[in-house]
PDB file of N, CA and C in Angstrom:
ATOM      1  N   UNK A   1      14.249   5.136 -10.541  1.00  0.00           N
ATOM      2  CA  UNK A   1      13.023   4.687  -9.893  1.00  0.00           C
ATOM      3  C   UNK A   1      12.041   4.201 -10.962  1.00  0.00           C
ATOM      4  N   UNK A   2      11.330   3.313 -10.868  1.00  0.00           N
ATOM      5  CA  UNK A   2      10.527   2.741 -11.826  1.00  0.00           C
ATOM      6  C   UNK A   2       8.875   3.486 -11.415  1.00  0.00           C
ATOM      7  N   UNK A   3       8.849   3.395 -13.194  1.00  0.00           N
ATOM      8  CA  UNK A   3       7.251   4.187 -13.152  1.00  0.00           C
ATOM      9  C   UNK A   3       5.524   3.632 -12.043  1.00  0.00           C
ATOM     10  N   UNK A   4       5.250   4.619 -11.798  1.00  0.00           N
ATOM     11  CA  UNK A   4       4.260   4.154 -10.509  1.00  0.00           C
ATOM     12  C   UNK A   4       2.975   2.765 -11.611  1.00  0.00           C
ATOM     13  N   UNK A   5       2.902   1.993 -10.856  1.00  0.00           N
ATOM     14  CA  UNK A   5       1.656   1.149 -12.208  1.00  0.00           C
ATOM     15  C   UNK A   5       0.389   1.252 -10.835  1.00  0.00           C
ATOM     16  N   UNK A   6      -0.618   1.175 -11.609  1.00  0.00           N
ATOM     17  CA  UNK A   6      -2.012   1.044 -11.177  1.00  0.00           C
ATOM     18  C   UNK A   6      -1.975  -0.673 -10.723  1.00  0.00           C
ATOM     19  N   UNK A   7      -2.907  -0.188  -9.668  1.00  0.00           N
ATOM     20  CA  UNK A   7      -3.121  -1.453  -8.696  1.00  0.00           C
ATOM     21  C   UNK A   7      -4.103  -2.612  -9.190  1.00  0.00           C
ATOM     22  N   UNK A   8      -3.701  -3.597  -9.650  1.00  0.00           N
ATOM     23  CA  UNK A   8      -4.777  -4.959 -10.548  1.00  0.00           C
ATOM     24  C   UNK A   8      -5.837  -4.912  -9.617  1.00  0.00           C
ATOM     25  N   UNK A   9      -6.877  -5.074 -10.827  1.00  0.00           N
ATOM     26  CA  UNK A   9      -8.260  -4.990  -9.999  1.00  0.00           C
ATOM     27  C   UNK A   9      -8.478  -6.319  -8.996  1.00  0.00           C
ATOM     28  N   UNK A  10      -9.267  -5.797  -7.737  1.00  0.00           N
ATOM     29  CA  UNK A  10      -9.202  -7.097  -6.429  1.00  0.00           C
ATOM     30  C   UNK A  10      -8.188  -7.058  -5.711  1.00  0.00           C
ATOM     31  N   UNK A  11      -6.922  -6.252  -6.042  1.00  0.00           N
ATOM     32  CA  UNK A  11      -6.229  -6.386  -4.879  1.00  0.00           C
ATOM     33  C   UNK A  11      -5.807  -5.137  -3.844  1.00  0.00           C
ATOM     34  N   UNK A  12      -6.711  -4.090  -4.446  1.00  0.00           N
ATOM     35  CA  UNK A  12      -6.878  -2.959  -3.725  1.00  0.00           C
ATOM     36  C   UNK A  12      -7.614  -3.274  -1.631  1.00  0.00           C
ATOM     37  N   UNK A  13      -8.398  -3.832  -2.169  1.00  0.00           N
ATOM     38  CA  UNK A  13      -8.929  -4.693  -0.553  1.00  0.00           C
ATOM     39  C   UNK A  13      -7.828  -5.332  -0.268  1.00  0.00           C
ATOM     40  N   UNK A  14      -7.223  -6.082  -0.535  1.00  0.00           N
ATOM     41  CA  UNK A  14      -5.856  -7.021   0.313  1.00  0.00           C
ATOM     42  C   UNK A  14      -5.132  -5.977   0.634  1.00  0.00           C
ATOM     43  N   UNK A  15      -4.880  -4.481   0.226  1.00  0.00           N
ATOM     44  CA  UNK A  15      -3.606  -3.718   0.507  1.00  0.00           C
ATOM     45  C   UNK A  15      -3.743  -2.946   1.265  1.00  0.00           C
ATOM     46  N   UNK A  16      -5.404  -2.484   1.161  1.00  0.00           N
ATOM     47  CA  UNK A  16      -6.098  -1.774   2.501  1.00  0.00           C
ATOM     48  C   UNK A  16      -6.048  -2.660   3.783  1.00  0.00           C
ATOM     49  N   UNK A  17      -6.672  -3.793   3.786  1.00  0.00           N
ATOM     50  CA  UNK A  17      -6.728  -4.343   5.068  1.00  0.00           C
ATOM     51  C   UNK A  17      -5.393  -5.034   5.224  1.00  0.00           C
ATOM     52  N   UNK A  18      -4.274  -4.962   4.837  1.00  0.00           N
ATOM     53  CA  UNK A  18      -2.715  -5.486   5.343  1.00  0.00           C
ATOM     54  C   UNK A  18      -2.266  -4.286   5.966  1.00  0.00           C
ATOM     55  N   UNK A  19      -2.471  -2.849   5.276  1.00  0.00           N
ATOM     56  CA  UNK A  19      -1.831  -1.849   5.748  1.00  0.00           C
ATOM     57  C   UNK A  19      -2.899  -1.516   7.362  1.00  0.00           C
ATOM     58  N   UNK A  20      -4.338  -1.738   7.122  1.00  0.00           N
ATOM     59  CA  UNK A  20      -5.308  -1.563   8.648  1.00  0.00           C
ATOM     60  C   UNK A  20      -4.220  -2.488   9.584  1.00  0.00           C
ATOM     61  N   UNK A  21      -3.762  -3.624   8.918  1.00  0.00           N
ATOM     62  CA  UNK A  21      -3.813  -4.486  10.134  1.00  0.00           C
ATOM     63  C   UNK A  21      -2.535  -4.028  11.150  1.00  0.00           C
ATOM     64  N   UNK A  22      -1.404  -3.087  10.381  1.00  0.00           N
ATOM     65  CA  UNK A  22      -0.602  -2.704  11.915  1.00  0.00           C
ATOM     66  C   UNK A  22      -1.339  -1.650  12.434  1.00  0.00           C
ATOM     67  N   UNK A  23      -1.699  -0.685  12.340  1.00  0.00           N
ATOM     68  CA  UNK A  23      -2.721   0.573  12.980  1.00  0.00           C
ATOM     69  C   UNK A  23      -3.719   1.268  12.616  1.00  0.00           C
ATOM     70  N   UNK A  24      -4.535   1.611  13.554  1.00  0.00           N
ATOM     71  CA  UNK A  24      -5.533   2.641  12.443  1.00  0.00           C
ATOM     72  C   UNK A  24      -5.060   3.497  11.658  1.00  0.00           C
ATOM     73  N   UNK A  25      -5.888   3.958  10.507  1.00  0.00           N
ATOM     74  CA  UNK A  25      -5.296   4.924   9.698  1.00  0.00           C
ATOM     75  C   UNK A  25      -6.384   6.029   9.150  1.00  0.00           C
ATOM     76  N   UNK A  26      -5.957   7.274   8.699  1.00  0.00           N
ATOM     77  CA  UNK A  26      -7.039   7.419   7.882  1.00  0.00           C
ATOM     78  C   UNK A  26      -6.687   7.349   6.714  1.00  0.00           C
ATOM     79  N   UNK A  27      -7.608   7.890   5.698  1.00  0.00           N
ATOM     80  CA  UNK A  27      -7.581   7.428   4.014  1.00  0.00           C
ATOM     81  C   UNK A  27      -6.362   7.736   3.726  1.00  0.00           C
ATOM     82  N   UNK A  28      -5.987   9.030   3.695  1.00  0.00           N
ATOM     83  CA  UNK A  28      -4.405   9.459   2.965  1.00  0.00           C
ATOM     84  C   UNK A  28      -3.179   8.944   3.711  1.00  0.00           C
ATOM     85  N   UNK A  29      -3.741   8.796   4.860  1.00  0.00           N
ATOM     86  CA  UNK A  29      -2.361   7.671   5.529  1.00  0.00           C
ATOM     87  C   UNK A  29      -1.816   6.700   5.104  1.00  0.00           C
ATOM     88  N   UNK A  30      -3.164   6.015   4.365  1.00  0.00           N
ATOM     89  CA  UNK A  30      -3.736   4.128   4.307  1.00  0.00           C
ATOM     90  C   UNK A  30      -3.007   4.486   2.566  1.00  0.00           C
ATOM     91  N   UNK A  31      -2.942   5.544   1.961  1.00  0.00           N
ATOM     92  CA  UNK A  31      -2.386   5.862   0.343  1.00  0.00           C
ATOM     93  C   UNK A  31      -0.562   6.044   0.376  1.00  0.00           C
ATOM     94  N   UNK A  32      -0.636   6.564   1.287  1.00  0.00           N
ATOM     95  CA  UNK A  32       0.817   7.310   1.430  1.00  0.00           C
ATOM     96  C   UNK A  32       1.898   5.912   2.085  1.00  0.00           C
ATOM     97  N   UNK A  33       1.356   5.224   2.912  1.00  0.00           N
ATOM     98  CA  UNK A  33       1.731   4.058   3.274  1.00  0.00           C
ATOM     99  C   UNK A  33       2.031   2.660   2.334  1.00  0.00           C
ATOM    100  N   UNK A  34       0.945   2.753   1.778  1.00  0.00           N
ATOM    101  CA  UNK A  34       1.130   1.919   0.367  1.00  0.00           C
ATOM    102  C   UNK A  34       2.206   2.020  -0.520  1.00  0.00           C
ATOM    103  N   UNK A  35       2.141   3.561  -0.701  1.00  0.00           N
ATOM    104  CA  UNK A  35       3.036   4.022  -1.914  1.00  0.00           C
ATOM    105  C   UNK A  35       4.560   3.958  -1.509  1.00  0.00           C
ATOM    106  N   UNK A  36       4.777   4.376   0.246  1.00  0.00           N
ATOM    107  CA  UNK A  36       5.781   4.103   0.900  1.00  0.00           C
ATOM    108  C   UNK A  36       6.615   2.748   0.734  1.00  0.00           C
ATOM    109  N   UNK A  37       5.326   1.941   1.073  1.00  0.00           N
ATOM    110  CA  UNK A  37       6.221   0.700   1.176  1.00  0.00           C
ATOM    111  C   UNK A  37       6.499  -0.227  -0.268  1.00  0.00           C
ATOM    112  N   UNK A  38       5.903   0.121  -1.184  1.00  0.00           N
ATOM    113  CA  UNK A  38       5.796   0.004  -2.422  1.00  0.00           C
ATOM    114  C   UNK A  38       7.088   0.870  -3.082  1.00  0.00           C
ATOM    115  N   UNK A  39       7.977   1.453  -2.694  1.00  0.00           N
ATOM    116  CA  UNK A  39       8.952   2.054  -2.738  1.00  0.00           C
ATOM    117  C   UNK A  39       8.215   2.911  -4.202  1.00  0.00           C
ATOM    118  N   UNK A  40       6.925   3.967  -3.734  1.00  0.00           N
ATOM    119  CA  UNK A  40       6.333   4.613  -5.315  1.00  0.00           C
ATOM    120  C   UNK A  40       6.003   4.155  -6.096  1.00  0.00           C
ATOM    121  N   UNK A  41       6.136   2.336  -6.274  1.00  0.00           N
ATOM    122  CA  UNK A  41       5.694   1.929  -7.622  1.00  0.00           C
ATOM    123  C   UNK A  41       4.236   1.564  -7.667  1.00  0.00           C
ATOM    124  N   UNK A  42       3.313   1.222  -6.723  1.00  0.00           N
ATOM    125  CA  UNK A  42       1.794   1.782  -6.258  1.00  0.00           C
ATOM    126  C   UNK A  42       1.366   2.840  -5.689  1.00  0.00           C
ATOM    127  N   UNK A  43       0.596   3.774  -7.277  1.00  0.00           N
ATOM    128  CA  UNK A  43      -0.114   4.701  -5.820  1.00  0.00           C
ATOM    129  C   UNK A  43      -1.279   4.783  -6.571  1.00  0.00           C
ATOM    130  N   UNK A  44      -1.670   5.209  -5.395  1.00  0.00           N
ATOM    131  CA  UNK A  44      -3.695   4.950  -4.828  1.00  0.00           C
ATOM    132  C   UNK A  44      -4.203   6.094  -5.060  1.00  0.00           C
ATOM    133  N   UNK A  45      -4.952   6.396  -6.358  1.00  0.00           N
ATOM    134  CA  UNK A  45      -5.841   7.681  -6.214  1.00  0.00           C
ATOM    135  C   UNK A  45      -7.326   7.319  -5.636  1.00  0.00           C
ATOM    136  N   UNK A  46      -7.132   8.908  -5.103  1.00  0.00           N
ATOM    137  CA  UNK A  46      -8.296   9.210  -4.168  1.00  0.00           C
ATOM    138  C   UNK A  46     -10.010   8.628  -4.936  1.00  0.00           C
ATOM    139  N   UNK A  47     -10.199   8.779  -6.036  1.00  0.00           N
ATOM    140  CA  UNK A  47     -11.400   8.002  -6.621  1.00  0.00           C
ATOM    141  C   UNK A  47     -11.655   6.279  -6.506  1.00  0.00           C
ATOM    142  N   UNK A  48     -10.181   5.552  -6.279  1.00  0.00           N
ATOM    143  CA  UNK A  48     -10.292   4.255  -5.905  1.00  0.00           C
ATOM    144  C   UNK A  48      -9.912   3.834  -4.579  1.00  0.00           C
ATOM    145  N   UNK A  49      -9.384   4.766  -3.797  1.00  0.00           N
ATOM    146  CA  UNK A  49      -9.181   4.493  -2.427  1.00  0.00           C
ATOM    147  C   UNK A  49     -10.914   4.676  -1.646  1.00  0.00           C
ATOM    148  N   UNK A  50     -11.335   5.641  -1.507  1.00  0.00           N
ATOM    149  CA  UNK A  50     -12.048   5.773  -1.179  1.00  0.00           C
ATOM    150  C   UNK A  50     -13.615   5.059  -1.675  1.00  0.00           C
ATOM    151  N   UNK A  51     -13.988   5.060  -2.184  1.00  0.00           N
ATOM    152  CA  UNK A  51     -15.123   3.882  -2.342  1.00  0.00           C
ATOM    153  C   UNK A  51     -14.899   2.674  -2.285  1.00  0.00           C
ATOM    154  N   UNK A  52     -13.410   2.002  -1.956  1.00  0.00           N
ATOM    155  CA  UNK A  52     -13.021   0.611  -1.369  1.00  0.00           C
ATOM    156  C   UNK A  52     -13.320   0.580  -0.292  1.00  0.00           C
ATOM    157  N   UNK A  53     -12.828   1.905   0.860  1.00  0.00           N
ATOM    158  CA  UNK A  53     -13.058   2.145   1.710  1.00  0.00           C
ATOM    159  C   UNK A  53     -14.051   1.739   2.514  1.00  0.00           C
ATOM    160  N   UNK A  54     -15.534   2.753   1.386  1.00  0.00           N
ATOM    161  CA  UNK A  54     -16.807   2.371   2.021  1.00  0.00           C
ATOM    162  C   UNK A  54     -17.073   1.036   2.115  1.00  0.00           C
ATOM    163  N   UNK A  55     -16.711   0.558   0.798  1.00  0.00           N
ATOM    164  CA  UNK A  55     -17.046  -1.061   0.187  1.00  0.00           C
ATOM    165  C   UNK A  55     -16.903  -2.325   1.754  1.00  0.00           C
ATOM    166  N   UNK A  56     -15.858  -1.723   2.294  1.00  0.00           N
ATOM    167  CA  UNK A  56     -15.003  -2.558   3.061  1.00  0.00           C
ATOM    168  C   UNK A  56     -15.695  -2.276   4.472  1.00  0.00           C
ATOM    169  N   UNK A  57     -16.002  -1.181   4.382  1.00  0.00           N
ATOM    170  CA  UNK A  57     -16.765  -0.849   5.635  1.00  0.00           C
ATOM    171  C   UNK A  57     -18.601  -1.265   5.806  1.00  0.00           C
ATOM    172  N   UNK A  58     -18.451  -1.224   4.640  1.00  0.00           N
ATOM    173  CA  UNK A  58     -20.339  -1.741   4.705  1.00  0.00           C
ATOM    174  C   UNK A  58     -19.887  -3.465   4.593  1.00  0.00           C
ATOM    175  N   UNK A  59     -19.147  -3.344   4.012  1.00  0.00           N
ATOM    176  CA  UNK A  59     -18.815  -5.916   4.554  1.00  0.00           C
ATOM    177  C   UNK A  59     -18.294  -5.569   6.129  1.00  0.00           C
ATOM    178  N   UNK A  60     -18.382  -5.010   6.793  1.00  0.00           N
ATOM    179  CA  UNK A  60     -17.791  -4.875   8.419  1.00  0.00           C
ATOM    180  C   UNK A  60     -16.323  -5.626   8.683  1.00  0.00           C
ATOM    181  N   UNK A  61     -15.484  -5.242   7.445  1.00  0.00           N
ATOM    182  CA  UNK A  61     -14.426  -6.160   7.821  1.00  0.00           C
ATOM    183  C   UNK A  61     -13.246  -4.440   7.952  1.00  0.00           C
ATOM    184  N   UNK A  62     -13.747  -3.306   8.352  1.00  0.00           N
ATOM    185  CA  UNK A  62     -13.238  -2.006   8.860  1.00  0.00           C
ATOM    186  C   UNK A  62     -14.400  -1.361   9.529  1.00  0.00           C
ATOM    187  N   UNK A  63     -13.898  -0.670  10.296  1.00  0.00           N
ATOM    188  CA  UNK A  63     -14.856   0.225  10.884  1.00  0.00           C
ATOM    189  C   UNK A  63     -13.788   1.715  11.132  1.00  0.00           C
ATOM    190  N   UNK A  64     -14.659   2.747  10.942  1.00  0.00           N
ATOM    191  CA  UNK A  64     -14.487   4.156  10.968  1.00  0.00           C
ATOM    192  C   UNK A  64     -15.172   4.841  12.098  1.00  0.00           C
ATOM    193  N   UNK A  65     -14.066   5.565  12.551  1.00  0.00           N
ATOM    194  CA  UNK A  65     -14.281   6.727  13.558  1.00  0.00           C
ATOM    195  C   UNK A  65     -13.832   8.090  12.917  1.00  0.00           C
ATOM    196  N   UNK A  66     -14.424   8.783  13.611  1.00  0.00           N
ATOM    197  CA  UNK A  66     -13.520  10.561  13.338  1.00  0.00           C
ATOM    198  C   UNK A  66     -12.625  11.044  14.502  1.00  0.00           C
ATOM    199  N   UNK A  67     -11.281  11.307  14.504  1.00  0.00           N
ATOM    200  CA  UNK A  67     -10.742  11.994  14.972  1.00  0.00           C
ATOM    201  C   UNK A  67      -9.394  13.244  14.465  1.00  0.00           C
ATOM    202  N   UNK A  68      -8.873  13.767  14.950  1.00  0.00           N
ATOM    203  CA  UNK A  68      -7.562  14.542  14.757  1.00  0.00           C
ATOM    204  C   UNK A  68      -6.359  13.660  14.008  1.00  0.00           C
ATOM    205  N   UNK A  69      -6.480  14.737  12.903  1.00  0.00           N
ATOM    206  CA  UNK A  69      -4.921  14.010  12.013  1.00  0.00           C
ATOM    207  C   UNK A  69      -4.294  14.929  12.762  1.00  0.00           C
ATOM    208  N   UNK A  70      -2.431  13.841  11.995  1.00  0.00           N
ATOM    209  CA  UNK A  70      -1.355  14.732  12.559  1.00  0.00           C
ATOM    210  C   UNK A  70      -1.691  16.334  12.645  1.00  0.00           C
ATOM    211  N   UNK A  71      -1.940  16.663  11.964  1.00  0.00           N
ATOM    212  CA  UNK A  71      -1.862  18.112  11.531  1.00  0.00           C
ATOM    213  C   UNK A  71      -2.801  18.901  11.878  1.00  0.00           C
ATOM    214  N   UNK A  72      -4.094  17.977  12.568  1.00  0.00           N
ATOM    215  CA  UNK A  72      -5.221  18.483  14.144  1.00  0.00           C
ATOM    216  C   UNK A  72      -6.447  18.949  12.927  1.00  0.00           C
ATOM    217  N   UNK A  73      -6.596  18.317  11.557  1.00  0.00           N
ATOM    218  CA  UNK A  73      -7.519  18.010  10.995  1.00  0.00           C
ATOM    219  C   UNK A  73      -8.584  16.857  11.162  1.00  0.00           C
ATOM    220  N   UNK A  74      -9.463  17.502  11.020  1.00  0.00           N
ATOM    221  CA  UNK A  74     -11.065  16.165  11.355  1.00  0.00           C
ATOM    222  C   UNK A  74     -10.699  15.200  10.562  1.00  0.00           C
ATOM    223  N   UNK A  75     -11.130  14.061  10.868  1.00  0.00           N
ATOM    224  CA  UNK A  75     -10.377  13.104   9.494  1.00  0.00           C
ATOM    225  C   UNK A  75     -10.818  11.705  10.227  1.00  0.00           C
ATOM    226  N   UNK A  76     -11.525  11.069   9.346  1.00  0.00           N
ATOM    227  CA  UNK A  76     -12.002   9.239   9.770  1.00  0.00           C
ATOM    228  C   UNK A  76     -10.524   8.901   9.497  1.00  0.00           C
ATOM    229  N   UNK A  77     -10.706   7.876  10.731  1.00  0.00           N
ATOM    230  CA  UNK A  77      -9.764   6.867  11.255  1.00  0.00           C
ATOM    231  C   UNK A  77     -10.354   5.740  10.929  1.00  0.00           C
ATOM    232  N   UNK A  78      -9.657   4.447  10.259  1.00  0.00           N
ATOM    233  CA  UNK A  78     -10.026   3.528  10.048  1.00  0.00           C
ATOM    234  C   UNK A  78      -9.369   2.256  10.554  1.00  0.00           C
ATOM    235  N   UNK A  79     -10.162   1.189  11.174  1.00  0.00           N
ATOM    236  CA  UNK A  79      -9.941   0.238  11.974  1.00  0.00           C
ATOM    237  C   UNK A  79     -10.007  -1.280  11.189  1.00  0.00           C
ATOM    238  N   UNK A  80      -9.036  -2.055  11.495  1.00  0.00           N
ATOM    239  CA  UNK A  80      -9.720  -3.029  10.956  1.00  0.00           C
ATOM    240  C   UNK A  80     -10.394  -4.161  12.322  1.00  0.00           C
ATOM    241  N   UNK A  81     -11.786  -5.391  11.767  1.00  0.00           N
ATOM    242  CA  UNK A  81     -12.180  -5.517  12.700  1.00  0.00           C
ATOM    243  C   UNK A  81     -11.661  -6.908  13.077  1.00  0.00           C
ATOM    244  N   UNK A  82     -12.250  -7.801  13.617  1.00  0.00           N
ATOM    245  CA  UNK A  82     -12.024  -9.746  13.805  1.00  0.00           C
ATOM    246  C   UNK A  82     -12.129 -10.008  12.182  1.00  0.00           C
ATOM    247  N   UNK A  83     -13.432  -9.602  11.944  1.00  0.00           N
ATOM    248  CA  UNK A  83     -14.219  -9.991  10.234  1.00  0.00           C
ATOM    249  C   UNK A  83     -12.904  -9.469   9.516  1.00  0.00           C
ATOM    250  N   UNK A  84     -12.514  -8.377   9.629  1.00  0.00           N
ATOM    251  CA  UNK A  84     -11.197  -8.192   8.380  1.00  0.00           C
ATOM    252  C   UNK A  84     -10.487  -8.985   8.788  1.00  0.00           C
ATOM    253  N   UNK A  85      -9.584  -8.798   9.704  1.00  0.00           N
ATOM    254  CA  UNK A  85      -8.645  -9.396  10.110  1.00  0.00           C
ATOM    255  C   UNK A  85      -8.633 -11.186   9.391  1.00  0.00           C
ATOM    256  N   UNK A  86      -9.813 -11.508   9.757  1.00  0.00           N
ATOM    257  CA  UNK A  86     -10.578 -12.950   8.977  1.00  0.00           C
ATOM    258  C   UNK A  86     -10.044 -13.167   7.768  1.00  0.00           C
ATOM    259  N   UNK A  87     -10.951 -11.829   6.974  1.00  0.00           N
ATOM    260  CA  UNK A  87     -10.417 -12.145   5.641  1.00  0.00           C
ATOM    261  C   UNK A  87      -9.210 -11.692   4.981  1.00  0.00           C
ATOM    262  N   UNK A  88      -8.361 -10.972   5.749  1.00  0.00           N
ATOM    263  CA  UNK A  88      -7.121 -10.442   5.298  1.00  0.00           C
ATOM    264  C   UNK A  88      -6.342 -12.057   5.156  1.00  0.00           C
ATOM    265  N   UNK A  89      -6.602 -12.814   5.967  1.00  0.00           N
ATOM    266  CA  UNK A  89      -5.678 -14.165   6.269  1.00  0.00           C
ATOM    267  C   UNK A  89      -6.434 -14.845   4.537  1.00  0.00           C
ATOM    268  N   UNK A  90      -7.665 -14.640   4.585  1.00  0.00           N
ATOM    269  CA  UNK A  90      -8.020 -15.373   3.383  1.00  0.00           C
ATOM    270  C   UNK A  90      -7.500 -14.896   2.211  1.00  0.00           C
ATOM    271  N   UNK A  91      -7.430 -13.662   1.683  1.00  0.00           N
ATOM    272  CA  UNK A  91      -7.127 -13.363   0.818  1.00  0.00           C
ATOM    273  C   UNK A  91      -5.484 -13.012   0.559  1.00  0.00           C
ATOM    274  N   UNK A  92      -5.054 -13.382   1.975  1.00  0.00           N
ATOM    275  CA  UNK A  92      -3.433 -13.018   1.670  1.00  0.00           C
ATOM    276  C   UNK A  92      -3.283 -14.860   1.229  1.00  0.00           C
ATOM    277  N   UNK A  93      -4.024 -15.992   1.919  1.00  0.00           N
ATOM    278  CA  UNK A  93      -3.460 -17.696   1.227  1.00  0.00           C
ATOM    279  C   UNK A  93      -4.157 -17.816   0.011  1.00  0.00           C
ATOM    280  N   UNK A  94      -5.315 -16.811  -0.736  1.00  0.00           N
ATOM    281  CA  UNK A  94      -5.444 -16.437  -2.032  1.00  0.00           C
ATOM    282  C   UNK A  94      -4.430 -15.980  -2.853  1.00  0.00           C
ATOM    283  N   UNK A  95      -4.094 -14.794  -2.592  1.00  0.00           N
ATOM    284  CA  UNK A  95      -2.954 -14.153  -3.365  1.00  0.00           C
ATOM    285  C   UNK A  95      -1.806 -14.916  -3.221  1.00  0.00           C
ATOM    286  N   UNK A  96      -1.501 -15.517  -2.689  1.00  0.00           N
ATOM    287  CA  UNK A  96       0.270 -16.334  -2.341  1.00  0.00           C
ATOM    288  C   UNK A  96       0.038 -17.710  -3.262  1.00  0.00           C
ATOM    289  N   UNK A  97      -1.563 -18.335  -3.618  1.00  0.00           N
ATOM    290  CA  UNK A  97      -1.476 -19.227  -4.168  1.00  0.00           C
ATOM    291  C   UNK A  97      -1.321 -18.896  -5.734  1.00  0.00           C
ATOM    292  N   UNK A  98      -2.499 -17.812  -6.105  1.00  0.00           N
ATOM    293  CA  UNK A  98      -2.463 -17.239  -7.222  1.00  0.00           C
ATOM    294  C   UNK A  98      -1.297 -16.542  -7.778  1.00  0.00           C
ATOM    295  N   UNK A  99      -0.332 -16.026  -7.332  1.00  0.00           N
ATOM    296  CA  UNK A  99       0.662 -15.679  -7.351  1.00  0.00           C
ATOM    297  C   UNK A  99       2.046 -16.468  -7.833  1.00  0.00           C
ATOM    298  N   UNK A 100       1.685 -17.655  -7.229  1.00  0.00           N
ATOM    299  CA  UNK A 100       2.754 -18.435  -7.378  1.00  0.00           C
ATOM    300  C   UNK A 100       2.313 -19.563  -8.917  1.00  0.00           C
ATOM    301  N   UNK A 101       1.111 -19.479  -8.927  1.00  0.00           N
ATOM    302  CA  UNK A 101       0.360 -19.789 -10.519  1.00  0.00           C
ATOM    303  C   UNK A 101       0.953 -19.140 -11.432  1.00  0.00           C
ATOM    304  N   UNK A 102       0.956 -17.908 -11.383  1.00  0.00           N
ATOM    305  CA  UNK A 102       1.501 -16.965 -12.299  1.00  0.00           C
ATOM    306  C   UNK A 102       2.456 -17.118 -12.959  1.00  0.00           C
ATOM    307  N   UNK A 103       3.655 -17.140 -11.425  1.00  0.00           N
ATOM    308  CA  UNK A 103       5.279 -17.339 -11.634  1.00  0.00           C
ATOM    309  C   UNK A 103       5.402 -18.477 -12.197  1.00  0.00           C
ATOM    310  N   UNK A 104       4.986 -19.699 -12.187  1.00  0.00           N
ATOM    311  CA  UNK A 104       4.894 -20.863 -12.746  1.00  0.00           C
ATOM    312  C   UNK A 104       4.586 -21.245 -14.514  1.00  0.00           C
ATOM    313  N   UNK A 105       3.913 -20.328 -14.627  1.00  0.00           N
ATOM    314  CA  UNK A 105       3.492 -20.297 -16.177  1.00  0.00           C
ATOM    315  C   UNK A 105       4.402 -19.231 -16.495  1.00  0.00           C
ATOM    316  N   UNK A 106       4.542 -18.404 -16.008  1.00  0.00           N
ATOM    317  CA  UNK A 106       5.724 -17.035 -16.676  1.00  0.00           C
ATOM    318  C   UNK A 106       7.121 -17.621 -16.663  1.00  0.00           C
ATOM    319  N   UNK A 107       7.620 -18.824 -16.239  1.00  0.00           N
ATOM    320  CA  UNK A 107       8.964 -19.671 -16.175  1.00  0.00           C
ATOM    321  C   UNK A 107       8.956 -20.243 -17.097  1.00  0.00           C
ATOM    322  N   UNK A 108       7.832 -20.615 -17.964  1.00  0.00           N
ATOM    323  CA  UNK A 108       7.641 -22.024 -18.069  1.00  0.00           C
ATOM    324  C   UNK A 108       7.205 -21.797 -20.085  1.00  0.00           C
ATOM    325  N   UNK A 109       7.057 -20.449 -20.210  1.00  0.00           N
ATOM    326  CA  UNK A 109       6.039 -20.234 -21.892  1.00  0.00           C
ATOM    327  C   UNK A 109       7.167 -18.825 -21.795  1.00  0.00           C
TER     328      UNK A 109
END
């Protein structure tokens, strides 16, 4: 298994609102999910998950409720809204362009 790497700065928001966009979640869901589908090689500590969180929630592109985790703990649930949803599309034809910049010069030098 390859070693876990820290998430490049700016794309912590694209990974939150891709993972909002199939269901609500709360915070350690929205970490554990990441790291899941990332097969471990991203994971999200709690000092940078969470003040993205707020970040994302004061631009209204998530909104938070409180209800029952699995395990019948109090725990914000997080939603994403139209406004995320908005910019998830923007910043995912951001990242796919920038991305492919990358691969282009890393072929190429």
């Amino acid at each position: 298994m390859a070693p876990a790497v820290e998430v490049l700065q700016g794309t912590l928001d694209l990974l939150i609102l891709k993972t909002l966009a199939l269901e609500p979640m709360h915070g350690w869901g929205i970490a554990q999910r990441i790291q899941q589908v990332s097969r471990d090689i991203l994971q999200i500590q709690q000092g940078s998950l969470y003040p993205a969180l707020y970040r994302l929630e004061r631009k209204k592109w998530i909104r938070a409720e409180w209800g029952a985790s699995e395990n019948n703990r109090r725990a914000k649930f997080y939603t994403l809204t139209k406004t995320g949803r908005q910019q998830l599309e923007k910043e995912m034809a951001e990242w796919k362009q920038m991305s492919a910049a990358v691969a282009l010069i890393l072929q190429r030098v």
